[in-house]
PDB file of N, CA and C in Angstrom:
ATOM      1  N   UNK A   1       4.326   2.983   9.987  1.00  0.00           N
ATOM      2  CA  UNK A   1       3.662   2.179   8.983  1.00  0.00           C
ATOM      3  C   UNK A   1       4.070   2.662   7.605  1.00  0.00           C
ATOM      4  N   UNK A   2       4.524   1.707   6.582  1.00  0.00           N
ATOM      5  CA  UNK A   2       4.407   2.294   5.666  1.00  0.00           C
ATOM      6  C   UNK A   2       3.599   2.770   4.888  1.00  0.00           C
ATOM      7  N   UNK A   3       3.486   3.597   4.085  1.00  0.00           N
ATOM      8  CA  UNK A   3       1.831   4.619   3.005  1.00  0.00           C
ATOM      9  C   UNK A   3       1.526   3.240   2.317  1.00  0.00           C
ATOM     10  N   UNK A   4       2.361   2.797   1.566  1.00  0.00           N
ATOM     11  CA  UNK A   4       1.704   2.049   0.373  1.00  0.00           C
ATOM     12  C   UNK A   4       0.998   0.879   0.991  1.00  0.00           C
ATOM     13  N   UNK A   5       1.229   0.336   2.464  1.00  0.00           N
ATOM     14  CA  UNK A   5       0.536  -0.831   2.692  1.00  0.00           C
ATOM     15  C   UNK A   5      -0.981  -0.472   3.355  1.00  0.00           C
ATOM     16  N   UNK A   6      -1.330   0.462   2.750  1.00  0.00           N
ATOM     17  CA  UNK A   6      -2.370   1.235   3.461  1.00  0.00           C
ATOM     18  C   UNK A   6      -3.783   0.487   2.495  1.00  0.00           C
ATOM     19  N   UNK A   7      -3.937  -0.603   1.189  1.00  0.00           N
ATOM     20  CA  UNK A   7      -4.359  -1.125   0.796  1.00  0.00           C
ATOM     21  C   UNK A   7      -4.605  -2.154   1.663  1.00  0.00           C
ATOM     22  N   UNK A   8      -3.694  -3.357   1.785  1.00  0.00           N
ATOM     23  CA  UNK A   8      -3.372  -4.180   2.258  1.00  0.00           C
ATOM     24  C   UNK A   8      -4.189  -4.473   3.499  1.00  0.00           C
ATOM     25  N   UNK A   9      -3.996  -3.197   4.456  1.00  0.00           N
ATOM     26  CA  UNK A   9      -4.819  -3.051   5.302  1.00  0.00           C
ATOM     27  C   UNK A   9      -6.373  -2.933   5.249  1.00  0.00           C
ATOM     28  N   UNK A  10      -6.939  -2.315   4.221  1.00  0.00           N
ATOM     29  CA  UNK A  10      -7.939  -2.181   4.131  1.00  0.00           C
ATOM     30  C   UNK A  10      -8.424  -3.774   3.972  1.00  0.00           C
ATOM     31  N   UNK A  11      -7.884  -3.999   2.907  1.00  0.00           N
ATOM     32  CA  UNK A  11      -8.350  -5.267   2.125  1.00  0.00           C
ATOM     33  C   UNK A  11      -8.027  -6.598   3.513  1.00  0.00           C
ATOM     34  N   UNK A  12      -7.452  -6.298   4.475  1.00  0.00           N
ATOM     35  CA  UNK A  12      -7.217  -7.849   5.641  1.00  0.00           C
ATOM     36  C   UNK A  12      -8.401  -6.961   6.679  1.00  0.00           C
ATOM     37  N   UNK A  13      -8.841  -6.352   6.856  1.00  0.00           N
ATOM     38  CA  UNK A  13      -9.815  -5.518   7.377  1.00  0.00           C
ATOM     39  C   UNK A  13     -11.172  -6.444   6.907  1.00  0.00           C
ATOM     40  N   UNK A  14     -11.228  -6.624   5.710  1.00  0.00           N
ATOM     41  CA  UNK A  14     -12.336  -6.969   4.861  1.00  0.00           C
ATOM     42  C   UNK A  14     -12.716  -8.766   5.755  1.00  0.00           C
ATOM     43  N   UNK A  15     -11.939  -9.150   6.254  1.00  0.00           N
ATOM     44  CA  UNK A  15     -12.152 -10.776   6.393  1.00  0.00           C
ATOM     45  C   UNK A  15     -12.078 -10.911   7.796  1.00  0.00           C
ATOM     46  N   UNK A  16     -13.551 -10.841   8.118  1.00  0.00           N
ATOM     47  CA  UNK A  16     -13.441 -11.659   9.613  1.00  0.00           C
ATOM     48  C   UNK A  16     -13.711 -12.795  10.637  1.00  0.00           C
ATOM     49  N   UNK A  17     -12.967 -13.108  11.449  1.00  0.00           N
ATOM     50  CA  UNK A  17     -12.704 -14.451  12.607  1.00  0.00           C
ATOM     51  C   UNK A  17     -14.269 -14.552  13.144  1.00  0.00           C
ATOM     52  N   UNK A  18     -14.759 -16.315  12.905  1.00  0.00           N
ATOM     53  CA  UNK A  18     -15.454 -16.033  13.435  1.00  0.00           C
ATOM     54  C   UNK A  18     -15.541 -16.886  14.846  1.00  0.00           C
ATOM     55  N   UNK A  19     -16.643 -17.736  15.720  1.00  0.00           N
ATOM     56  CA  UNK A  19     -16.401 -19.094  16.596  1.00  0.00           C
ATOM     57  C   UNK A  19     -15.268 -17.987  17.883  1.00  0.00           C
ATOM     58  N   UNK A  20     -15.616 -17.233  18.536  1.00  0.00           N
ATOM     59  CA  UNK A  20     -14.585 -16.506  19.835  1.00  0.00           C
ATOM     60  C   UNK A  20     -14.205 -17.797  20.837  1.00  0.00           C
ATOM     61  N   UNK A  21     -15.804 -18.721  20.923  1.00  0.00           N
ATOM     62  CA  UNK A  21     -15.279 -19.868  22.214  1.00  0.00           C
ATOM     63  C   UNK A  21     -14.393 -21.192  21.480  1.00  0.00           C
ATOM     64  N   UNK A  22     -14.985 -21.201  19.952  1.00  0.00           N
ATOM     65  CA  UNK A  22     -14.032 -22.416  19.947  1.00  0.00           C
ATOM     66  C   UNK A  22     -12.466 -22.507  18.961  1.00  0.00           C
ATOM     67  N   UNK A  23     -12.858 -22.642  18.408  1.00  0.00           N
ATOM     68  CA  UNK A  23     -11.868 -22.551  16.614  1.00  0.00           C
ATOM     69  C   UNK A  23     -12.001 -21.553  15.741  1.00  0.00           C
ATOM     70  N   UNK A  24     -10.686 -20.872  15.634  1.00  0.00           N
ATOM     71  CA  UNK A  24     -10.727 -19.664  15.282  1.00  0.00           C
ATOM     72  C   UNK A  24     -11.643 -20.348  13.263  1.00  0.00           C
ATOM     73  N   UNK A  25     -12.101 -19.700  12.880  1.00  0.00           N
ATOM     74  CA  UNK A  25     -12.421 -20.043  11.249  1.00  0.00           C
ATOM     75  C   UNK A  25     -12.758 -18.815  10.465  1.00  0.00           C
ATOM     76  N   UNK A  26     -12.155 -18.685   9.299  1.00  0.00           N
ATOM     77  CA  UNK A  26     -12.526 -17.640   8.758  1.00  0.00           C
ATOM     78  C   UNK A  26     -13.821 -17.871   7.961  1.00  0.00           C
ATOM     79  N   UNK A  27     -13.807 -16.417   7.909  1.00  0.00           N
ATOM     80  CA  UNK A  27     -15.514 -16.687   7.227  1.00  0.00           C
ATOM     81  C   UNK A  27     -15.311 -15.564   5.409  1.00  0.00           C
ATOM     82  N   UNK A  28     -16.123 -15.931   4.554  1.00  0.00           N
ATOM     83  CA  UNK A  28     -16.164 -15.838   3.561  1.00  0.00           C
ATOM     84  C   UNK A  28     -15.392 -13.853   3.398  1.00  0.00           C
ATOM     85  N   UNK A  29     -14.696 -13.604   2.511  1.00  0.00           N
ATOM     86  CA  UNK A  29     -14.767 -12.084   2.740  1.00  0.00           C
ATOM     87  C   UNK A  29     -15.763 -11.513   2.151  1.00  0.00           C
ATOM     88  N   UNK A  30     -16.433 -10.529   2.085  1.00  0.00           N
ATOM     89  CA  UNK A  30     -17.171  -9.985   1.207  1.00  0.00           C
ATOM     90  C   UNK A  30     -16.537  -8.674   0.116  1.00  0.00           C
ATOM     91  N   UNK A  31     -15.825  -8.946  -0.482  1.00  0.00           N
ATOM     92  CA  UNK A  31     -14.695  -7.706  -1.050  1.00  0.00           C
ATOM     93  C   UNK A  31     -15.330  -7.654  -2.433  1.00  0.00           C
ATOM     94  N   UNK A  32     -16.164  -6.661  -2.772  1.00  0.00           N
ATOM     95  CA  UNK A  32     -16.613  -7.313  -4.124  1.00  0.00           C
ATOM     96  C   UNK A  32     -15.297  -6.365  -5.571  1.00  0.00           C
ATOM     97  N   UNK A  33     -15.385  -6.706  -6.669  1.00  0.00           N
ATOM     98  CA  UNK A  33     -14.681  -5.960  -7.523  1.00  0.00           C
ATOM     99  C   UNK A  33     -14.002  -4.172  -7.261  1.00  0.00           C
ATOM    100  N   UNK A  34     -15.028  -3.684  -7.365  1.00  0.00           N
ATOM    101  CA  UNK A  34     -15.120  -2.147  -6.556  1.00  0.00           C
ATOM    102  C   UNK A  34     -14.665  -1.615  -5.111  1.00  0.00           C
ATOM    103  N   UNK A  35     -14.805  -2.711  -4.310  1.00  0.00           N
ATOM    104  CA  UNK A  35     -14.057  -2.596  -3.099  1.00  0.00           C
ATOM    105  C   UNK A  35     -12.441  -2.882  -3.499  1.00  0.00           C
ATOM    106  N   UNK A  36     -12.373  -4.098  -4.272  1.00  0.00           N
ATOM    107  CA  UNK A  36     -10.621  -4.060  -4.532  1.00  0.00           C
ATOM    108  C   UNK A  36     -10.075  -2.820  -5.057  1.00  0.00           C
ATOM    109  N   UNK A  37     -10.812  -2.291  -6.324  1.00  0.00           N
ATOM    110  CA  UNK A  37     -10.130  -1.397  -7.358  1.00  0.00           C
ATOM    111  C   UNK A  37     -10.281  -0.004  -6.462  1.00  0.00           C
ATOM    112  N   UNK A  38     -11.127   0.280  -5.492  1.00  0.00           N
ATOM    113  CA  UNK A  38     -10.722   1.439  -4.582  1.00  0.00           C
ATOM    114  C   UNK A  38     -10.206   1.537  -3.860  1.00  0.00           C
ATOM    115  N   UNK A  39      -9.871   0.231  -3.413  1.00  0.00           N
ATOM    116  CA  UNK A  39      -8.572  -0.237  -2.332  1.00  0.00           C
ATOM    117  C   UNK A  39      -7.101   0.121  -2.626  1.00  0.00           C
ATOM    118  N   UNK A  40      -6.728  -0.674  -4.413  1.00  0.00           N
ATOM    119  CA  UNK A  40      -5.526   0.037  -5.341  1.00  0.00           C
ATOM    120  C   UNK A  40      -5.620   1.481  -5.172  1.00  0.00           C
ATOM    121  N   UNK A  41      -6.799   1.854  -5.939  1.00  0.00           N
ATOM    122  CA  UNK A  41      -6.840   3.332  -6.467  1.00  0.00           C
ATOM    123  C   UNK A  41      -6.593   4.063  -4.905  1.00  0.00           C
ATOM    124  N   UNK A  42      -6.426   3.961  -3.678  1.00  0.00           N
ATOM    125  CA  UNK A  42      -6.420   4.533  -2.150  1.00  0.00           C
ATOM    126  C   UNK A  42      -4.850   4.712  -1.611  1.00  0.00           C
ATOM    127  N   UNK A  43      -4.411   3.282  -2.310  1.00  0.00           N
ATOM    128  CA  UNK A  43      -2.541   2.751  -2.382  1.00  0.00           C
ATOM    129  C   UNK A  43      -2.237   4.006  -3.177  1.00  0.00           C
ATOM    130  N   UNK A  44      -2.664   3.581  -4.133  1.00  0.00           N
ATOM    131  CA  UNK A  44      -1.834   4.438  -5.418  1.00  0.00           C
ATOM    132  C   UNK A  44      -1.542   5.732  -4.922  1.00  0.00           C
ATOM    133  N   UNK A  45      -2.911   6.604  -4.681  1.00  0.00           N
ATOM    134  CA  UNK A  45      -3.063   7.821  -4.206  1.00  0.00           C
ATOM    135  C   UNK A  45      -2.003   8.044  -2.883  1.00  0.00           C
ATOM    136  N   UNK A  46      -1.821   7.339  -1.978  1.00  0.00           N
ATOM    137  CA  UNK A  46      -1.090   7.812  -1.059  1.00  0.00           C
ATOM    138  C   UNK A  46       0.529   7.245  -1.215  1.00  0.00           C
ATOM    139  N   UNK A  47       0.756   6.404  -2.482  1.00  0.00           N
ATOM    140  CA  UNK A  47       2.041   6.518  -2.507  1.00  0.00           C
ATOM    141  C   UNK A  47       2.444   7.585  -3.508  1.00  0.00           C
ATOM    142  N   UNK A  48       1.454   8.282  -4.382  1.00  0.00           N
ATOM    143  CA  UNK A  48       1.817   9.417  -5.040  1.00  0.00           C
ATOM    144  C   UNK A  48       1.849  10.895  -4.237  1.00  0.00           C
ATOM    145  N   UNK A  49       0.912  10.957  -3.133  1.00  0.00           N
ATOM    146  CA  UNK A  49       1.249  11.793  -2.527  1.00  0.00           C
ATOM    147  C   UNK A  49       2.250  12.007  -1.265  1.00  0.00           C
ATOM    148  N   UNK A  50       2.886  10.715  -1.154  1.00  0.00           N
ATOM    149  CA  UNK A  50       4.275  10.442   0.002  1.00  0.00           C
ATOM    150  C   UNK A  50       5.802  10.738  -1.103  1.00  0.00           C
ATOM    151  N   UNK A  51       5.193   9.891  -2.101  1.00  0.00           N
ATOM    152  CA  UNK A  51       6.764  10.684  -3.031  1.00  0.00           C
ATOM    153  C   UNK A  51       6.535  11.990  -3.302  1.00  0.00           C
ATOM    154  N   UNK A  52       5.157  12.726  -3.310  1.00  0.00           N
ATOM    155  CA  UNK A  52       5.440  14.397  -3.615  1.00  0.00           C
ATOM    156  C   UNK A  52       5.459  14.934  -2.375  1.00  0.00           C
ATOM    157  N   UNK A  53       5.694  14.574  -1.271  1.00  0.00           N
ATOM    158  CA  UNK A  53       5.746  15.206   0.116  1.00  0.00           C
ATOM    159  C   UNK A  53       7.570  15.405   0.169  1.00  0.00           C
ATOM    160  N   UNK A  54       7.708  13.939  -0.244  1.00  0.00           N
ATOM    161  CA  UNK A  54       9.491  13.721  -0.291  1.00  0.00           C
ATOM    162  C   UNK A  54       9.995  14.844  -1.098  1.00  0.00           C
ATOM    163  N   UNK A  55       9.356  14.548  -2.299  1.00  0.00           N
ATOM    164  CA  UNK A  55       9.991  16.046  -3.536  1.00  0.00           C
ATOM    165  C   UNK A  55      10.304  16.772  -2.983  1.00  0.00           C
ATOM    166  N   UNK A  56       8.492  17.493  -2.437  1.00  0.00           N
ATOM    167  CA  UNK A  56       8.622  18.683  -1.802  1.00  0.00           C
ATOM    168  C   UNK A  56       9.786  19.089  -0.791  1.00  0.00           C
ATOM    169  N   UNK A  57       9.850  18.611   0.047  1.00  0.00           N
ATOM    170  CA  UNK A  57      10.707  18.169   1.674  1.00  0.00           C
ATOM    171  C   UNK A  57      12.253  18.574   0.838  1.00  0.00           C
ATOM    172  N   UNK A  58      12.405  17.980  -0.050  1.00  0.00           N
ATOM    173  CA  UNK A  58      13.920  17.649  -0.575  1.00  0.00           C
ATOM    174  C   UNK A  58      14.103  18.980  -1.068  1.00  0.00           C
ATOM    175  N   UNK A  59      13.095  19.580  -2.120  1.00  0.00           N
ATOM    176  CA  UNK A  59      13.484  20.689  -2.707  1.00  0.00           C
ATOM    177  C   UNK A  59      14.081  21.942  -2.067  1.00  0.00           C
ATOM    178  N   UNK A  60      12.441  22.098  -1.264  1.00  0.00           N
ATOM    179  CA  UNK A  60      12.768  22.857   0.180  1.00  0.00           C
ATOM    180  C   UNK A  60      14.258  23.137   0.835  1.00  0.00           C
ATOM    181  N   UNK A  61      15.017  21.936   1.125  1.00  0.00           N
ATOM    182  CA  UNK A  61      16.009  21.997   1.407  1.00  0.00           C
ATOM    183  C   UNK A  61      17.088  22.601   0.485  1.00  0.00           C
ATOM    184  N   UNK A  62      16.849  22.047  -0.751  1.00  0.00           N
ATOM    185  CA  UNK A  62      17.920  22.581  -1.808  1.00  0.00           C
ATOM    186  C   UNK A  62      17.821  23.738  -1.972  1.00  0.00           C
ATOM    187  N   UNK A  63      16.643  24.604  -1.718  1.00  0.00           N
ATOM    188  CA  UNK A  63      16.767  25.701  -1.885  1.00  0.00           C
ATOM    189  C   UNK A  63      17.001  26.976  -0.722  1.00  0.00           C
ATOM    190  N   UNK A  64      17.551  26.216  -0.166  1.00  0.00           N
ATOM    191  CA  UNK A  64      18.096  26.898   1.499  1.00  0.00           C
ATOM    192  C   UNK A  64      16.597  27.135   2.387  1.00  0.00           C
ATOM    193  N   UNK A  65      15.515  26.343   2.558  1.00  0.00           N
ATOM    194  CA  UNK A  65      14.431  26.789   3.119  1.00  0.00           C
ATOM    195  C   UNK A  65      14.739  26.721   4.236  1.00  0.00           C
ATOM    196  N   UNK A  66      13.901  26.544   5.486  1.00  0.00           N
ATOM    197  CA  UNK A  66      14.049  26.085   7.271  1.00  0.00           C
ATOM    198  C   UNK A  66      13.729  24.605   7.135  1.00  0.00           C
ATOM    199  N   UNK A  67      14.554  23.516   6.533  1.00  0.00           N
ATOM    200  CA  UNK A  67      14.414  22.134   6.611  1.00  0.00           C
ATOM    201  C   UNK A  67      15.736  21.705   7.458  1.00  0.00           C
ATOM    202  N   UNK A  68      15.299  20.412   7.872  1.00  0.00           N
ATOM    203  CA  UNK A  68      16.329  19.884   9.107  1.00  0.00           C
ATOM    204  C   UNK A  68      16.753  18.770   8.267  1.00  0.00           C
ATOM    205  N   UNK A  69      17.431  18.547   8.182  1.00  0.00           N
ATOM    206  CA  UNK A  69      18.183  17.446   7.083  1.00  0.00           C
ATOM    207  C   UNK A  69      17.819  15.971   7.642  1.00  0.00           C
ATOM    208  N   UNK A  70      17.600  15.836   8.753  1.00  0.00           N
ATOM    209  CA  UNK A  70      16.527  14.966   9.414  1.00  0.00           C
ATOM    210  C   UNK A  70      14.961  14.753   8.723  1.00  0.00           C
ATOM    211  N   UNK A  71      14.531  15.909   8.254  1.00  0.00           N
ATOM    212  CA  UNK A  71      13.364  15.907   8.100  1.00  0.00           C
ATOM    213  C   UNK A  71      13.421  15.206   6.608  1.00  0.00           C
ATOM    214  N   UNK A  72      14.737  15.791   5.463  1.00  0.00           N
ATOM    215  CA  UNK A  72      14.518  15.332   4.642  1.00  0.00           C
ATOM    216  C   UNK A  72      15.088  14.052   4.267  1.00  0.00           C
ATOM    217  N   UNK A  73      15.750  13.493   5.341  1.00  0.00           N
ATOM    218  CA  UNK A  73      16.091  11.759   4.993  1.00  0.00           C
ATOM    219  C   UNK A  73      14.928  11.178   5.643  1.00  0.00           C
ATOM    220  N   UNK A  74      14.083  11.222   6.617  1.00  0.00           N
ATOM    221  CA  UNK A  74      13.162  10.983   6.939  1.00  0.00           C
ATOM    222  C   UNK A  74      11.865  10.467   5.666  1.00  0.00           C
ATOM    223  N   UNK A  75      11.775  11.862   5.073  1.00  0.00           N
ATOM    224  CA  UNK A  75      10.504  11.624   4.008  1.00  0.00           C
ATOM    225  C   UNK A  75      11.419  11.118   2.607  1.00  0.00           C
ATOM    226  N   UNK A  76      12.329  11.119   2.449  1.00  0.00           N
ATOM    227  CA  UNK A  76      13.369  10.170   1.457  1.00  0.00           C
ATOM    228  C   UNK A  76      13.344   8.684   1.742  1.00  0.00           C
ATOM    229  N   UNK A  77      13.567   8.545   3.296  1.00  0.00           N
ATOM    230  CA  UNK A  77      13.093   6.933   3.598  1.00  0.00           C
ATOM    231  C   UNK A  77      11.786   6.706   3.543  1.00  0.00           C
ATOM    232  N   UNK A  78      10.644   7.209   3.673  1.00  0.00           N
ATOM    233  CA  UNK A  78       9.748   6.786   3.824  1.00  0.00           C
ATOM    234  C   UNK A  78       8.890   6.514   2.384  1.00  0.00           C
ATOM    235  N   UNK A  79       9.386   7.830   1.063  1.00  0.00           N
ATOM    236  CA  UNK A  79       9.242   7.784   0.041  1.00  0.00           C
ATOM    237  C   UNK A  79       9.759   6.166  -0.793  1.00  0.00           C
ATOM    238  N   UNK A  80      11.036   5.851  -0.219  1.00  0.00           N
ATOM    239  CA  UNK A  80      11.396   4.707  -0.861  1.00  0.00           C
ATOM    240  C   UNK A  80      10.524   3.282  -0.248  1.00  0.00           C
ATOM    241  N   UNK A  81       9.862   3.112   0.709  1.00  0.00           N
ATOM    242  CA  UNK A  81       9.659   1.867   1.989  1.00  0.00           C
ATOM    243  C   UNK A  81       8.368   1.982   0.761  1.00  0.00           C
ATOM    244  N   UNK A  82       7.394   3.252   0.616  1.00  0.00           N
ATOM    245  CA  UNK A  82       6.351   3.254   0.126  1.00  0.00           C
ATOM    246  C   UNK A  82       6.549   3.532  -1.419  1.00  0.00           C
ATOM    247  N   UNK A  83       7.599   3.079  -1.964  1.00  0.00           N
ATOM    248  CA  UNK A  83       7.658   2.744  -3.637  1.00  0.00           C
ATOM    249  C   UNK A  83       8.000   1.380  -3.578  1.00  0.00           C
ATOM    250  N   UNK A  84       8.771   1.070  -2.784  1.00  0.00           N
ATOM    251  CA  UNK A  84       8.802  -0.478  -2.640  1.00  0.00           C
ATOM    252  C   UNK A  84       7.724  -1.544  -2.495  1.00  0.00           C
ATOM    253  N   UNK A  85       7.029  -1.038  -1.350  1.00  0.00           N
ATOM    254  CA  UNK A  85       5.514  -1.508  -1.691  1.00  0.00           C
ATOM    255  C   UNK A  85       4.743  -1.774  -2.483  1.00  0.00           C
ATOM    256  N   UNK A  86       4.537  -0.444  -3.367  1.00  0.00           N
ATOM    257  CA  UNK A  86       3.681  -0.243  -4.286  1.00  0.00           C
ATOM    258  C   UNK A  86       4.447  -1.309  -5.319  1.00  0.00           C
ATOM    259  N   UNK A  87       5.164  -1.109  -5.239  1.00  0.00           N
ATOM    260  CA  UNK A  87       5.994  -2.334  -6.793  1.00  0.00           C
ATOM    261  C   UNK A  87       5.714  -3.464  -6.359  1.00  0.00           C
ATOM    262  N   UNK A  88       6.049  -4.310  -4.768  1.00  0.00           N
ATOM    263  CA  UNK A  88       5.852  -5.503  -4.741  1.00  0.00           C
ATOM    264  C   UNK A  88       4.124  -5.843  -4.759  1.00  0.00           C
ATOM    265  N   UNK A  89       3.344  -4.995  -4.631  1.00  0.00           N
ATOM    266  CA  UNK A  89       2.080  -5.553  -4.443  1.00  0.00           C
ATOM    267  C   UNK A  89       1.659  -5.108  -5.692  1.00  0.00           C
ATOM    268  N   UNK A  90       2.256  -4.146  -6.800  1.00  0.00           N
ATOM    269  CA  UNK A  90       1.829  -4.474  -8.166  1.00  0.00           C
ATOM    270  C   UNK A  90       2.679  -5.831  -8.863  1.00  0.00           C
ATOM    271  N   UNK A  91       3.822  -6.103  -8.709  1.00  0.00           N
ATOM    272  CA  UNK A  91       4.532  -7.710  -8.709  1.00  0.00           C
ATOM    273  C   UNK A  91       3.264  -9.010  -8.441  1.00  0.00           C
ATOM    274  N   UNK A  92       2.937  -8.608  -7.095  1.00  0.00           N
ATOM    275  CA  UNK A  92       2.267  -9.728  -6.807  1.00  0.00           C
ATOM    276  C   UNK A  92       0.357 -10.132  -7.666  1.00  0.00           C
ATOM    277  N   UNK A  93       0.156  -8.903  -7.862  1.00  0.00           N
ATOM    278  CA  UNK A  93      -0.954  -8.598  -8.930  1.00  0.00           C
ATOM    279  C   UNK A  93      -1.211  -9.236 -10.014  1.00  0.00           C
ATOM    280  N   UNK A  94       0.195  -8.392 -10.301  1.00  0.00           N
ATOM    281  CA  UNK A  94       0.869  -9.779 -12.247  1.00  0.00           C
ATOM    282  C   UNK A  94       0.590 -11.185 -12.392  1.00  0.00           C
ATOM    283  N   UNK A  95       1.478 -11.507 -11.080  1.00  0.00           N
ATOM    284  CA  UNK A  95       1.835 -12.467 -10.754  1.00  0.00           C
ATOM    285  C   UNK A  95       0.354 -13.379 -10.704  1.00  0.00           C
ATOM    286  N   UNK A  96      -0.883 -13.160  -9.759  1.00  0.00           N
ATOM    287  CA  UNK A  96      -1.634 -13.487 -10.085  1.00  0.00           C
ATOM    288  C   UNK A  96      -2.694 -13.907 -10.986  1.00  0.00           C
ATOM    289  N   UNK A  97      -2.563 -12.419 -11.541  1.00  0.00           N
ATOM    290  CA  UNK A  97      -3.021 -12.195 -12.881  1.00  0.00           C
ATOM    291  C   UNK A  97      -2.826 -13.540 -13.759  1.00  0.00           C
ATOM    292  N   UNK A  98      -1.271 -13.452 -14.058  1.00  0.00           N
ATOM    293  CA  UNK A  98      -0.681 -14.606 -14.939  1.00  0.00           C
ATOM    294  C   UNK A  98      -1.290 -15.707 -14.534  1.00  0.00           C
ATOM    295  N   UNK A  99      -1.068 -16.223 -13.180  1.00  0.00           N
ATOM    296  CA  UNK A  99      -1.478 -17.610 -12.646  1.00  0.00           C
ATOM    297  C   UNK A  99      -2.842 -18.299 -13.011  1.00  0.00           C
ATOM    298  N   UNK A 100      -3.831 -17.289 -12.995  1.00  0.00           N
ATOM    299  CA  UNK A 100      -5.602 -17.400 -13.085  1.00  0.00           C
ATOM    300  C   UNK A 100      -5.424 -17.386 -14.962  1.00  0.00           C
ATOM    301  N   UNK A 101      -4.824 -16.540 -15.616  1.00  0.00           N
ATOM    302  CA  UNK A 101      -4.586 -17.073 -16.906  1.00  0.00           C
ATOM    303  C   UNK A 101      -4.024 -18.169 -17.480  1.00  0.00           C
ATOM    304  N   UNK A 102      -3.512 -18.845 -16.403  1.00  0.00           N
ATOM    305  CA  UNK A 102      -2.343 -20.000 -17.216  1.00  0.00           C
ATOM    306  C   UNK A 102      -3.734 -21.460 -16.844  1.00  0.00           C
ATOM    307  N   UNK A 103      -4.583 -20.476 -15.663  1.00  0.00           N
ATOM    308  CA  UNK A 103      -5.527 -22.036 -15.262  1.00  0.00           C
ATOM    309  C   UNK A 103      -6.587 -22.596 -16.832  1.00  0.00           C
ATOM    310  N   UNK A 104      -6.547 -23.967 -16.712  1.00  0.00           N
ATOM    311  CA  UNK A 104      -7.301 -24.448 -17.869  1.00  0.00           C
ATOM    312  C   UNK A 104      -8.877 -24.258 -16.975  1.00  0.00           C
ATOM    313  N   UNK A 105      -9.870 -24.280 -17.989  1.00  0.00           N
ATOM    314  CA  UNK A 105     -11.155 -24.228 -18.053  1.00  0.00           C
ATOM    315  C   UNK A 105     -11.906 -25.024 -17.710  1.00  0.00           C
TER     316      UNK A 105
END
């Protein structure tokens, strides 16, 4: 899994199916303001601490530690999957952002 979609998850967590015998229908989410912004602030946190795991991991190596060069393309890929994230779901944020601003009144 990637770190940064670790929001994402929370927040599709938040909305559930209801009707099991007939039609699937969603039902209202209850996500209020504070649930979103600790949802970000949860992303954020674990894609800042997956790129300092990578640092770490990388340095380690540069400095002749016991790292497996496996270990450090490993947390190098995983550092990038979870910056990628974090950018497209701050992209898509904007993006919203803008949209709900451009709506007339």
């Amino acid at each position: 899994m990637i770190g940064g979609l670790g929001a994402l998850d929370a927040l599709s967590g938040s909305m559930r199916l209801g009707g099991v015998s007939g039609p699937l229908t969603p039902v209202a989410p209850s996500v209020s303001t504070s649930d979103f912004a600790s949802a970000v602030a949860e992303a954020a946190s674990r894609t800042i601490h997956t790129l300092g795991q990578a640092e770490t991991v990388s340095m380690t190596a540069l400095e002749g530690g016991n790292v497996q060069t496996r270990e450090v393309v490993d947390a190098v890929m995983s550092a990038e999957q979870t910056l990628q994230a974090a950018i497209s779901i701050r992209d898509k944020i904007v993006t919203a952002y803008l949209e709900v601003s451009r709506m007339a009144i």
